[in-house]
N, C-alpha and C. Protein backbone atom coordinates (compact mmCIF):
# COMPACT_ATOMS: atom_id res chain seq x y z
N UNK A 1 0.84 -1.17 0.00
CA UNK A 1 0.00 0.00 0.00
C UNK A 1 0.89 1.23 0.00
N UNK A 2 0.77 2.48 -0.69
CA UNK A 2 1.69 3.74 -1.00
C UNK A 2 0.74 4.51 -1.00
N UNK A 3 1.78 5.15 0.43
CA UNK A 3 0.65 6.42 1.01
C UNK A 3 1.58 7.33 0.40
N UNK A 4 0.47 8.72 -0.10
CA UNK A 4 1.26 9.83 -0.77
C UNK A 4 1.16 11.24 0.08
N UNK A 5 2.46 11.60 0.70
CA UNK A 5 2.53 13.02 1.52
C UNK A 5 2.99 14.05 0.98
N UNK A 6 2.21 15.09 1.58
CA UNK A 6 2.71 16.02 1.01
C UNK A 6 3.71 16.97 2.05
N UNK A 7 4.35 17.71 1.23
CA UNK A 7 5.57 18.81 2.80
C UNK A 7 4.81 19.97 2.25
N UNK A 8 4.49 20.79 3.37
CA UNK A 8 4.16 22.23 3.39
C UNK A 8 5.49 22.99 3.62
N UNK A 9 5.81 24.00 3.00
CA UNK A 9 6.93 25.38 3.99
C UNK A 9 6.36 26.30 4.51
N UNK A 10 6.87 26.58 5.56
CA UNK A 10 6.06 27.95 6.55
C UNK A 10 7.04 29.14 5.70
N UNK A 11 6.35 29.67 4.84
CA UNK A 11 7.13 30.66 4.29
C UNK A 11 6.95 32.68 5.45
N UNK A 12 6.41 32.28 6.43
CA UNK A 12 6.45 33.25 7.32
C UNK A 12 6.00 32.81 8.66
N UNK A 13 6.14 33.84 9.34
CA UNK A 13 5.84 33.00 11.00
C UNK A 13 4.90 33.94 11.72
N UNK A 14 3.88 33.26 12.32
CA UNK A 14 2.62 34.11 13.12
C UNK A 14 3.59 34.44 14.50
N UNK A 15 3.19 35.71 14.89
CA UNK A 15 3.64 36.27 15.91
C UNK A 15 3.49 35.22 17.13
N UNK A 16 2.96 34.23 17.78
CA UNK A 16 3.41 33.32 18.64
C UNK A 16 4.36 32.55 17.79
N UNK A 17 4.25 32.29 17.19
CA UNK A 17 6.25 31.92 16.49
C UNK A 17 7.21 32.51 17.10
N UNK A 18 7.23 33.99 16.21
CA UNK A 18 8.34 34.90 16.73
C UNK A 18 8.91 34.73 17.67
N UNK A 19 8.16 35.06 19.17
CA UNK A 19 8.70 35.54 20.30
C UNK A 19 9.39 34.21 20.67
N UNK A 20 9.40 32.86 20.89
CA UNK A 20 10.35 32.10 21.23
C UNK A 20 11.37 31.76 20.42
N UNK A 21 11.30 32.05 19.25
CA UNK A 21 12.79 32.04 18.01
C UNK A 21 13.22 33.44 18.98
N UNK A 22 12.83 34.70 19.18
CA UNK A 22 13.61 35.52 19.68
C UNK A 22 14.22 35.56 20.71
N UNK A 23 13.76 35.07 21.88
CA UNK A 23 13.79 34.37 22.70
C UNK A 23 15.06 33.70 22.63
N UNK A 24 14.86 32.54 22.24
CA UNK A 24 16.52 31.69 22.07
C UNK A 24 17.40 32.03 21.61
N UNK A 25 17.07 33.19 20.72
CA UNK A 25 18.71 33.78 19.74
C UNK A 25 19.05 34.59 21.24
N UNK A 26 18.21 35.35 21.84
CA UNK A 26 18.69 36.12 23.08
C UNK A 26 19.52 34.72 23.60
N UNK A 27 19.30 33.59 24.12
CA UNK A 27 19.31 33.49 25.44
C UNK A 27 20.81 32.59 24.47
N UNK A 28 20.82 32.21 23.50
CA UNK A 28 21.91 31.62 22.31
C UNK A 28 23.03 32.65 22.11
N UNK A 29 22.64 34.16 22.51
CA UNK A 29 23.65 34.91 21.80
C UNK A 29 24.52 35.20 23.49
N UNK A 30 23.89 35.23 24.44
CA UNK A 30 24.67 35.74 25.57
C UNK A 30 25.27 34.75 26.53
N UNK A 31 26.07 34.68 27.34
CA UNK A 31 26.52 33.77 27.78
C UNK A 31 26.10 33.69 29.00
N UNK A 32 25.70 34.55 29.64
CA UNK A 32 25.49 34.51 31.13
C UNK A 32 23.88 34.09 31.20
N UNK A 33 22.99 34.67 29.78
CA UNK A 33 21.33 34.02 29.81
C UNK A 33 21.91 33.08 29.61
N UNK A 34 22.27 32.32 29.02
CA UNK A 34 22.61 30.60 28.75
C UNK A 34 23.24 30.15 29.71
N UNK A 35 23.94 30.22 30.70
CA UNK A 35 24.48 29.88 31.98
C UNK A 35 23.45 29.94 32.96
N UNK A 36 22.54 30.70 32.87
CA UNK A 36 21.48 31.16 33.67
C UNK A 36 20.20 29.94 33.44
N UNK A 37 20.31 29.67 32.44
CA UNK A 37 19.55 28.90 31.39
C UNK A 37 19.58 26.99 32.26
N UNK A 38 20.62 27.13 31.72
CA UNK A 38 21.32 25.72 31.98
C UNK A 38 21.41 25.56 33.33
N UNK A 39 21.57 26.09 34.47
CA UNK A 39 21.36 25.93 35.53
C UNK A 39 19.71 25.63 36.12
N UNK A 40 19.42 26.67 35.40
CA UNK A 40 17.53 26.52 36.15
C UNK A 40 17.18 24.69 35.77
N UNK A 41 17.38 24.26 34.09
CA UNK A 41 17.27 23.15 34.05
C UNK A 41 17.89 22.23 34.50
N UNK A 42 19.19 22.48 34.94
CA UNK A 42 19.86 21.05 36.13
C UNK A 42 19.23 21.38 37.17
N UNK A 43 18.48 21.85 37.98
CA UNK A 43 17.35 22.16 39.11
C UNK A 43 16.56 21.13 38.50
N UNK A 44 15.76 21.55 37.44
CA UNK A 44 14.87 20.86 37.60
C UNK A 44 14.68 19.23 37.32
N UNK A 45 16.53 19.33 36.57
CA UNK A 45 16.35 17.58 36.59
C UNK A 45 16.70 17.42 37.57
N UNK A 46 17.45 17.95 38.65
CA UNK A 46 17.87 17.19 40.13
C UNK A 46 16.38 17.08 40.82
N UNK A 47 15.74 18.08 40.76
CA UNK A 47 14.65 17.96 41.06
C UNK A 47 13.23 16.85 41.05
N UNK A 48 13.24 16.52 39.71
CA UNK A 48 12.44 15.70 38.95
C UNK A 48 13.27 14.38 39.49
N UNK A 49 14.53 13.87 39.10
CA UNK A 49 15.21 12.59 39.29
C UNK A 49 14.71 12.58 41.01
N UNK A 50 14.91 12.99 42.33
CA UNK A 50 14.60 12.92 43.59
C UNK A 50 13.14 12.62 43.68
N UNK A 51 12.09 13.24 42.87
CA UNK A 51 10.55 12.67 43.17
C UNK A 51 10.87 11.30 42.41
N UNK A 52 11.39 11.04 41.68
CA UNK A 52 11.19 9.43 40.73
C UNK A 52 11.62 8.76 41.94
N UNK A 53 13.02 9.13 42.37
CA UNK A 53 13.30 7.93 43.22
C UNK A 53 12.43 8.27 44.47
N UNK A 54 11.91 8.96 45.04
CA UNK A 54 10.82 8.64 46.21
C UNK A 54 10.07 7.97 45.89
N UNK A 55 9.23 8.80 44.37
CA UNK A 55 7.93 7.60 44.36
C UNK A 55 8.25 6.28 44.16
N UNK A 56 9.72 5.34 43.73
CA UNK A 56 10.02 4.27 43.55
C UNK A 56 10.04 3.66 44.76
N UNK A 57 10.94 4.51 45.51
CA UNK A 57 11.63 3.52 47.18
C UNK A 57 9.60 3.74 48.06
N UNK A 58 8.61 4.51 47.56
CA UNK A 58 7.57 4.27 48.09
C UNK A 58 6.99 3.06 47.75
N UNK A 59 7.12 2.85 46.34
CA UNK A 59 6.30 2.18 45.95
C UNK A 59 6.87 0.35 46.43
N UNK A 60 7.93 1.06 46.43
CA UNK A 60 8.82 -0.69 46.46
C UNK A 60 8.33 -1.36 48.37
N UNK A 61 8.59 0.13 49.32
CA UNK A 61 8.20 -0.16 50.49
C UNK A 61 6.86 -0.92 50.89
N UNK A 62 5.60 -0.21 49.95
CA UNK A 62 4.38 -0.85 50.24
C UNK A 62 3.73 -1.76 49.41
N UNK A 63 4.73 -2.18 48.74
CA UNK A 63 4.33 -3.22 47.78
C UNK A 63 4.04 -4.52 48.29
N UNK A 64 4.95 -5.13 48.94
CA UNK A 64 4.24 -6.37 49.68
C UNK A 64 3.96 -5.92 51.34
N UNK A 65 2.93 -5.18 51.38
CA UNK A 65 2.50 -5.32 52.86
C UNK A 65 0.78 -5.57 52.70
C-alpha cells in the first residue's frame, strides 16, 4: 500500500512563532542568559530525578504489605 505526503513550507511566521525564536537567539547569543539557562534546568532535573526515586523507594516499600 503507497501512502502519498505532502511537505508544506512555513514561508512566514505568526507572531506566537516569533517571540520564542527571539527568545533563544537572546538566550543563544549571551553567555550569562545561557548559563542562567542551563542551571535553572539542572534544578529541575535534580529535582524531577529525587521525586522518581521517592515515588520508587515508596512504591517498592508498600508493595508487599
Amino acid at each position: 500500500m503507497e501512502s502519498s505526503q505532502e511537505q508544506t513550507f512555513v514561508t512566514s511566521r505568526s507572531p506566537q512563532e516569533v517571540k520564542p525564536v527571539s527568545s533563544a537567539s537572546k538566550y543563544l547569543n549571551s553567555s550569562l542568559l545561557l548559563n542562567q539557562l542551563t542551571e535553572r534546568v539542572y534544578e529541575l532535573l535534580q529535582e524531577d530525578l529525587r521525586s522518581q526515586r521517592e515515588r520508587v523507594s515508596n512504591y517498592a516499600q508498600n508493595r508487599w504489605l
